[in-house]
N, C-alpha and C. Protein backbone atom coordinates (compact mmCIF):
# COMPACT_ATOMS: atom_id res chain seq x y z
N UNK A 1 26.80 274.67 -29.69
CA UNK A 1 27.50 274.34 -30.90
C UNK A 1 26.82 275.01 -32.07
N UNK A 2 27.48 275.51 -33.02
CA UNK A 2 27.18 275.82 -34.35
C UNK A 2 27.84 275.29 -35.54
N UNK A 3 26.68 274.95 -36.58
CA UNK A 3 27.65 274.49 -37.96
C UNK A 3 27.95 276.22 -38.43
N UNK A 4 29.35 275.84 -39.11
CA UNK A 4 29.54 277.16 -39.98
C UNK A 4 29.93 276.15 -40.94
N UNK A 5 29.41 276.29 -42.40
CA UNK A 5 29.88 275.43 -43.81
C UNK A 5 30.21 274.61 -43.30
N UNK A 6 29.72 273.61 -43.01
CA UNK A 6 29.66 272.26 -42.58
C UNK A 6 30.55 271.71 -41.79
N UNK A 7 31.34 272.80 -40.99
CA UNK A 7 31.84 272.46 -39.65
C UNK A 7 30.72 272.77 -38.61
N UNK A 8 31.29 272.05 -37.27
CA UNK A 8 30.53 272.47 -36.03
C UNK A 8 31.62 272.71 -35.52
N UNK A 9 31.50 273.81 -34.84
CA UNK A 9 32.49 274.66 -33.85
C UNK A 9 31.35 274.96 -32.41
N UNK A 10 32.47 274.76 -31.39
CA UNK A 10 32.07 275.14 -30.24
C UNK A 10 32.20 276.50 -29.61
N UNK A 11 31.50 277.02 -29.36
CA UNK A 11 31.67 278.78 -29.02
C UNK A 11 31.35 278.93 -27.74
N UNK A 12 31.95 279.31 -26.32
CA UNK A 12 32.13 279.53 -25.27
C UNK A 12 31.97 280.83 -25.09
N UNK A 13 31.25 281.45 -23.77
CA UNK A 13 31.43 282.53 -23.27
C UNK A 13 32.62 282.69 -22.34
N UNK A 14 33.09 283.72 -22.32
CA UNK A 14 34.11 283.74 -21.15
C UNK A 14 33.13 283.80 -19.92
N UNK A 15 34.00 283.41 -18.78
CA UNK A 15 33.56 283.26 -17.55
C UNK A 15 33.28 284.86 -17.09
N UNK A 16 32.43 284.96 -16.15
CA UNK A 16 31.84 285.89 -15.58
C UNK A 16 32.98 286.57 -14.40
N UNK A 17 33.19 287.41 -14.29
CA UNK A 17 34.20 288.08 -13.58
C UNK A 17 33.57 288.76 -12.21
N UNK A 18 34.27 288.90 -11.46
CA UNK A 18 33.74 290.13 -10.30
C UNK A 18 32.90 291.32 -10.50
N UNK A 19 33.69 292.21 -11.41
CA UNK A 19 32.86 292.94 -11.75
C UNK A 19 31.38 292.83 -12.12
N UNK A 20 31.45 292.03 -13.23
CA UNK A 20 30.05 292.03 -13.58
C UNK A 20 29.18 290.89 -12.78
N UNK A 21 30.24 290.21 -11.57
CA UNK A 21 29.30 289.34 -10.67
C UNK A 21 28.50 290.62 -9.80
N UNK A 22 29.47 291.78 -9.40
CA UNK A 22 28.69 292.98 -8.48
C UNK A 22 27.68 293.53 -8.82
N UNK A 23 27.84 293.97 -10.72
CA UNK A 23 27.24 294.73 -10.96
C UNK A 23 25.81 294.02 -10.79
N UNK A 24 25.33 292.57 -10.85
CA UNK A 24 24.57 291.73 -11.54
C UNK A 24 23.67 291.58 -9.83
N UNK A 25 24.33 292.64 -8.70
CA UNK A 25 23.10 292.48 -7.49
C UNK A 25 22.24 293.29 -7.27
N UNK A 26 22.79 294.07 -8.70
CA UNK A 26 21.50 295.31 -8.79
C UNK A 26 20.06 294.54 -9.23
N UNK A 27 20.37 293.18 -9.59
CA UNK A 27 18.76 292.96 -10.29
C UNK A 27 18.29 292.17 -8.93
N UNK A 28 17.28 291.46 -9.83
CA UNK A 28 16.51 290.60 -9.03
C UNK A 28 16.65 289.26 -8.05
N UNK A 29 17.37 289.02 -9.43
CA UNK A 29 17.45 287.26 -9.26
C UNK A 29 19.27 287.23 -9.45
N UNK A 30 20.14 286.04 -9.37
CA UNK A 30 20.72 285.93 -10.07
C UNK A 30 20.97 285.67 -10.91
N UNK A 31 22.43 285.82 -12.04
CA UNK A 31 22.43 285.29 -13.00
C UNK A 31 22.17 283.48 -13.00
N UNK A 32 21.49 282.99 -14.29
CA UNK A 32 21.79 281.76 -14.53
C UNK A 32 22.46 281.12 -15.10
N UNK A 33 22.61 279.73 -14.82
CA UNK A 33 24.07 279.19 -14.49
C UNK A 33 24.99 279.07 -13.11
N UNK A 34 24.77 279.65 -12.24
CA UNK A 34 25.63 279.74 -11.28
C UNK A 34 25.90 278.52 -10.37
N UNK A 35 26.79 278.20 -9.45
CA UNK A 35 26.85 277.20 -8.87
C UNK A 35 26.25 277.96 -7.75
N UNK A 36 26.02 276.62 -6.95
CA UNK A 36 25.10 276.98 -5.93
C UNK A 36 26.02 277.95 -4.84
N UNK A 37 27.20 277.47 -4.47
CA UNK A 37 27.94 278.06 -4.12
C UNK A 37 28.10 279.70 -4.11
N UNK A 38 27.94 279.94 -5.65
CA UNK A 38 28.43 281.11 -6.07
C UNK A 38 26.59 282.16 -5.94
N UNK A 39 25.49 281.17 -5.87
CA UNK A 39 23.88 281.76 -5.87
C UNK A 39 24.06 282.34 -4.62
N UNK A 40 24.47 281.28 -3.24
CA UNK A 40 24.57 282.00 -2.35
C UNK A 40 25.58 283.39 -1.88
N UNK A 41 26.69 283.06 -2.74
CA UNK A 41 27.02 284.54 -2.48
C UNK A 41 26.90 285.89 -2.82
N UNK A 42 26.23 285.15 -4.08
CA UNK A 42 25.36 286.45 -4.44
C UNK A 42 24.69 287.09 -3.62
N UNK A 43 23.19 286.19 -2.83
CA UNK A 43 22.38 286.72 -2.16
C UNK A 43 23.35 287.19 -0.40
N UNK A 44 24.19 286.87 -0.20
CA UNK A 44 24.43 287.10 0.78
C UNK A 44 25.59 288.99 0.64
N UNK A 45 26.05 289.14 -1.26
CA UNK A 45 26.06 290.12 -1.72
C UNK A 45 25.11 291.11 -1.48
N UNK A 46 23.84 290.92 -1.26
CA UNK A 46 22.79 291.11 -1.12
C UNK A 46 21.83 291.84 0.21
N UNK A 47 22.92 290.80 1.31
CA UNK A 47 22.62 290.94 2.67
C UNK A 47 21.02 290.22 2.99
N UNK A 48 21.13 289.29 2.14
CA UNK A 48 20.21 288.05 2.57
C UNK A 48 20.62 286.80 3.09
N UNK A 49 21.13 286.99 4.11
CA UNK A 49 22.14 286.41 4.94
C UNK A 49 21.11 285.29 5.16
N UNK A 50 19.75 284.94 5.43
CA UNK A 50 18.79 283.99 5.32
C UNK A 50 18.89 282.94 4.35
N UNK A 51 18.82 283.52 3.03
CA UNK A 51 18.85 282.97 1.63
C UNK A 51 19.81 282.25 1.51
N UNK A 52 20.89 282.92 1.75
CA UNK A 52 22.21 282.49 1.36
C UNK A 52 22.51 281.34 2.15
N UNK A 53 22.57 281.06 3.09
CA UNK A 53 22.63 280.39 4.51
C UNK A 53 21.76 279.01 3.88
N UNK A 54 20.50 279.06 3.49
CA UNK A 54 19.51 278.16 2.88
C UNK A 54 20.29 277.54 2.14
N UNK A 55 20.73 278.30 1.06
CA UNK A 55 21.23 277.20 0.22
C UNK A 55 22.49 276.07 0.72
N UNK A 56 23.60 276.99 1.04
CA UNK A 56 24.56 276.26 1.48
C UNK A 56 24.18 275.13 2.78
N UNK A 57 23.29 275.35 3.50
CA UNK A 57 23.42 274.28 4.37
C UNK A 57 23.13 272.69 3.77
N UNK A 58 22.23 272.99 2.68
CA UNK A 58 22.12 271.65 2.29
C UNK A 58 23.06 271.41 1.06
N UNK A 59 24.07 271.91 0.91
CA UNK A 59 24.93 271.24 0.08
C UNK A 59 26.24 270.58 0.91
N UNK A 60 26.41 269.65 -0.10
CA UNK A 60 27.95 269.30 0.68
C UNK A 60 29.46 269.27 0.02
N UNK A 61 29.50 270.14 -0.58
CA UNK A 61 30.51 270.87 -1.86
C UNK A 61 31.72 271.59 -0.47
N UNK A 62 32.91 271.40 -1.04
CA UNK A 62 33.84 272.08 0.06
C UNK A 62 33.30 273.67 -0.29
N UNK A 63 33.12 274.38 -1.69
CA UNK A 63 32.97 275.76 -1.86
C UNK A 63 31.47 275.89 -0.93
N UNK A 64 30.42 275.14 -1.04
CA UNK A 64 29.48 275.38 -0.15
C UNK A 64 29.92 275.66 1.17
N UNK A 65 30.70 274.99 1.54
CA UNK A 65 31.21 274.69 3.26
C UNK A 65 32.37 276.00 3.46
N UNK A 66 33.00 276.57 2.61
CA UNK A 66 34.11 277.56 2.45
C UNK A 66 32.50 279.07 2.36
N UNK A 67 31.91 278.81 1.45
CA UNK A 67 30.80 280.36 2.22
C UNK A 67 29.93 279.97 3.29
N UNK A 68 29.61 278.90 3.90
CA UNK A 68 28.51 278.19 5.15
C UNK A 68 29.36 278.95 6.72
N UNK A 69 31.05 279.15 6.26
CA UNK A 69 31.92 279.09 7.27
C UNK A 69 32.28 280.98 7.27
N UNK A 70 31.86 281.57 5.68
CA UNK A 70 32.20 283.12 5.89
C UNK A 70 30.42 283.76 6.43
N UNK A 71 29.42 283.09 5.73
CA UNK A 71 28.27 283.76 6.28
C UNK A 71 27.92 283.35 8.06
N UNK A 72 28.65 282.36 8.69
CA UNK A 72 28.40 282.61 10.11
C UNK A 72 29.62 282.87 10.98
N UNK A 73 30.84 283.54 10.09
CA UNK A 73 31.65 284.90 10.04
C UNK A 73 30.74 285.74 10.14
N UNK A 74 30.19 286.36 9.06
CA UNK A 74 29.28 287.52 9.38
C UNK A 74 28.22 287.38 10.16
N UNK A 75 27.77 286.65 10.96
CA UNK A 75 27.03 286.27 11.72
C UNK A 75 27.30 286.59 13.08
N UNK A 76 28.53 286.36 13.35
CA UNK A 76 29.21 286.81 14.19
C UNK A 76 29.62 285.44 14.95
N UNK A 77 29.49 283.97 14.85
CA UNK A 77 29.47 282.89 15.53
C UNK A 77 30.69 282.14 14.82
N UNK A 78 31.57 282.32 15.35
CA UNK A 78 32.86 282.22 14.76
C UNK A 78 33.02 280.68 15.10
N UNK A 79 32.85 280.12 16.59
CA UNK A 79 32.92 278.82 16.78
C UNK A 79 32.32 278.11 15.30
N UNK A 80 31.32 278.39 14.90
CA UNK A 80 30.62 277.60 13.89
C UNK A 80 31.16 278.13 12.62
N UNK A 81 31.55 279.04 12.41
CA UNK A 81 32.71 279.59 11.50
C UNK A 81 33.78 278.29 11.48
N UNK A 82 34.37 278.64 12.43
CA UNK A 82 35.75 277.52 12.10
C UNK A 82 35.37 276.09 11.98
N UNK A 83 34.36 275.54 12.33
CA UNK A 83 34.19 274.02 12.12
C UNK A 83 34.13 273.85 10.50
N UNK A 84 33.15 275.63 9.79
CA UNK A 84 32.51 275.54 8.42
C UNK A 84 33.95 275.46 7.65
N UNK A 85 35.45 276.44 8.20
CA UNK A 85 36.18 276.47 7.53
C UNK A 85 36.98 275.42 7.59
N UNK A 86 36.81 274.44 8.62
CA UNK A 86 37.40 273.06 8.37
C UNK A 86 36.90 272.44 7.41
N UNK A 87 35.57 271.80 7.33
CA UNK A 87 35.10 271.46 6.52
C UNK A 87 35.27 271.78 4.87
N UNK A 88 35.61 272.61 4.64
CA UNK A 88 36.10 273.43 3.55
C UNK A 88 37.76 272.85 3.12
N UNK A 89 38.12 273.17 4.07
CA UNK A 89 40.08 272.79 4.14
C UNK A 89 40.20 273.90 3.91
N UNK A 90 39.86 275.05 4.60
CA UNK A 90 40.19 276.63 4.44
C UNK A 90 40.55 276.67 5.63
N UNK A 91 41.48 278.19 5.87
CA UNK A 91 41.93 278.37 6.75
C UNK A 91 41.20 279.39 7.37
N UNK A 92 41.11 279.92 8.61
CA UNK A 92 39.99 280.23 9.22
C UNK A 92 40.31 281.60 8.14
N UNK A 93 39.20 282.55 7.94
CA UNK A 93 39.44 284.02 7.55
C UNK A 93 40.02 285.28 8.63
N UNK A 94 40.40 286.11 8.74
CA UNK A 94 40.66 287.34 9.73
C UNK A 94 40.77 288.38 8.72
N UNK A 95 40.54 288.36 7.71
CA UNK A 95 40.52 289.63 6.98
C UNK A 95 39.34 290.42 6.76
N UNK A 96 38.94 291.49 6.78
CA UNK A 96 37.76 292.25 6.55
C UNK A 96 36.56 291.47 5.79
N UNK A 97 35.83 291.12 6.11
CA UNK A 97 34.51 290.36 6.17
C UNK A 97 34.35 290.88 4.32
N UNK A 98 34.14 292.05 3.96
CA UNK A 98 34.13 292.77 2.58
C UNK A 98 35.06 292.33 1.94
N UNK A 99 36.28 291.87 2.13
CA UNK A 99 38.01 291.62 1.37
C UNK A 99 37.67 289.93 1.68
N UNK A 100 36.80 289.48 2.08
CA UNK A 100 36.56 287.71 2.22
C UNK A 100 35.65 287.48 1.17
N UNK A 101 34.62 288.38 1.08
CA UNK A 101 33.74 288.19 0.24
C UNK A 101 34.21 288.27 -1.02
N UNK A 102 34.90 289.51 -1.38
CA UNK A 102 35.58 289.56 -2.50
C UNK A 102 36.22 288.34 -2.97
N UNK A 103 37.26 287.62 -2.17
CA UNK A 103 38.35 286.33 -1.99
C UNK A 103 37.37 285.41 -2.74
N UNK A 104 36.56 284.98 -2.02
CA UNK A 104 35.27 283.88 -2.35
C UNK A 104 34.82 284.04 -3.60
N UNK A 105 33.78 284.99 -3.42
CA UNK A 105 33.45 285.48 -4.76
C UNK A 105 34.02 285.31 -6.54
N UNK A 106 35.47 285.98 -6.29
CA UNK A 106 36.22 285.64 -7.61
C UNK A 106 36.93 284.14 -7.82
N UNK A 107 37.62 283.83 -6.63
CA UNK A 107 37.73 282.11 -6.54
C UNK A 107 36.40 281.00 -7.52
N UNK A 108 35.57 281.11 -6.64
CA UNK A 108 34.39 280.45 -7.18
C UNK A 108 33.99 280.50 -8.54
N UNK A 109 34.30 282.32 -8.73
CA UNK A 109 34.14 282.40 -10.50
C UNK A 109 35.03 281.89 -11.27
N UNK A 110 35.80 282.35 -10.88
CA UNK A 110 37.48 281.50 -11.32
C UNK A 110 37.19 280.14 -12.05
N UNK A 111 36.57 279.49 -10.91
CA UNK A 111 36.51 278.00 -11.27
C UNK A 111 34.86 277.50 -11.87
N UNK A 112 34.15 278.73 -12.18
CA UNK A 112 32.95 278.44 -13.03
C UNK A 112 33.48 277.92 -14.12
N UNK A 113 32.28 276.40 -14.53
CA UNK A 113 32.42 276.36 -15.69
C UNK A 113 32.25 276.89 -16.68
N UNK A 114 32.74 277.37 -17.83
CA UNK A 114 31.46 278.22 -19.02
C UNK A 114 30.71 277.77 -19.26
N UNK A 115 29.52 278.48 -19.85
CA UNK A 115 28.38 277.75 -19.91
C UNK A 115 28.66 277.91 -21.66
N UNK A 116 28.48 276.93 -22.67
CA UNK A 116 27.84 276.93 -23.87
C UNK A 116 26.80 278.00 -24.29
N UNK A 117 27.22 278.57 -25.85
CA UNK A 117 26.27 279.61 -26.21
C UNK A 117 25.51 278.98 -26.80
């Protein structure tokens, strides 16, 4: 919040988009703010299929359970795939593992909250 002449106005960032969710795996860390959801897909952006995996198992968020169900997709253990995409209320994936990630990815941002400047 900011006063301007003795109003307070609320000033929002826009939400973070794909693009600059991709560009943002060139660094280190991820951005902050993110839902956990969206941390792990970063790192699994990443091909820290370890990391990513970490986080989501201990959450119990359907978006946690919707990437828990694409990273053991890429895993290759599809049985445990489809239980993850039940859990989710997703429908199993069959589309290019890269075109899922994408799917996920902007969904999740989609529904980021903004964060306050």
């Amino acid at each position: 919040m900011a006063a301007e002449g003795g109003r307070v106005s609320c000033v929002y960032e826009r939400a973070m988009d794909l693009s600059e969710f991709k560009r943002s795996l060139a660094k280190a860390k991820p951005p902050a703010g993110l839902s956990p959801a969206l941390v792990a897909m970063w790192w699994a952006g990443k091909d820290q299929w370890d990391k990513a995996h970490g986080i989501v198992m201990d959450e119990a968020s359907k978006d946690c359970a919707w990437v828990h169900a694409y990273l053991h997709r890429v895993e290759g253990d599809l049985s445990n795939a489809r239980y993850w995409y039940r859990q989710a209320g997703r429908p199993v994936a069959s589309e290019p593992l890269k075109a899922e990630w994408d799917t996920i990815a902007e969904m999740l941002l989609a529904a980021q909250p903004r964060s306050p400047d």
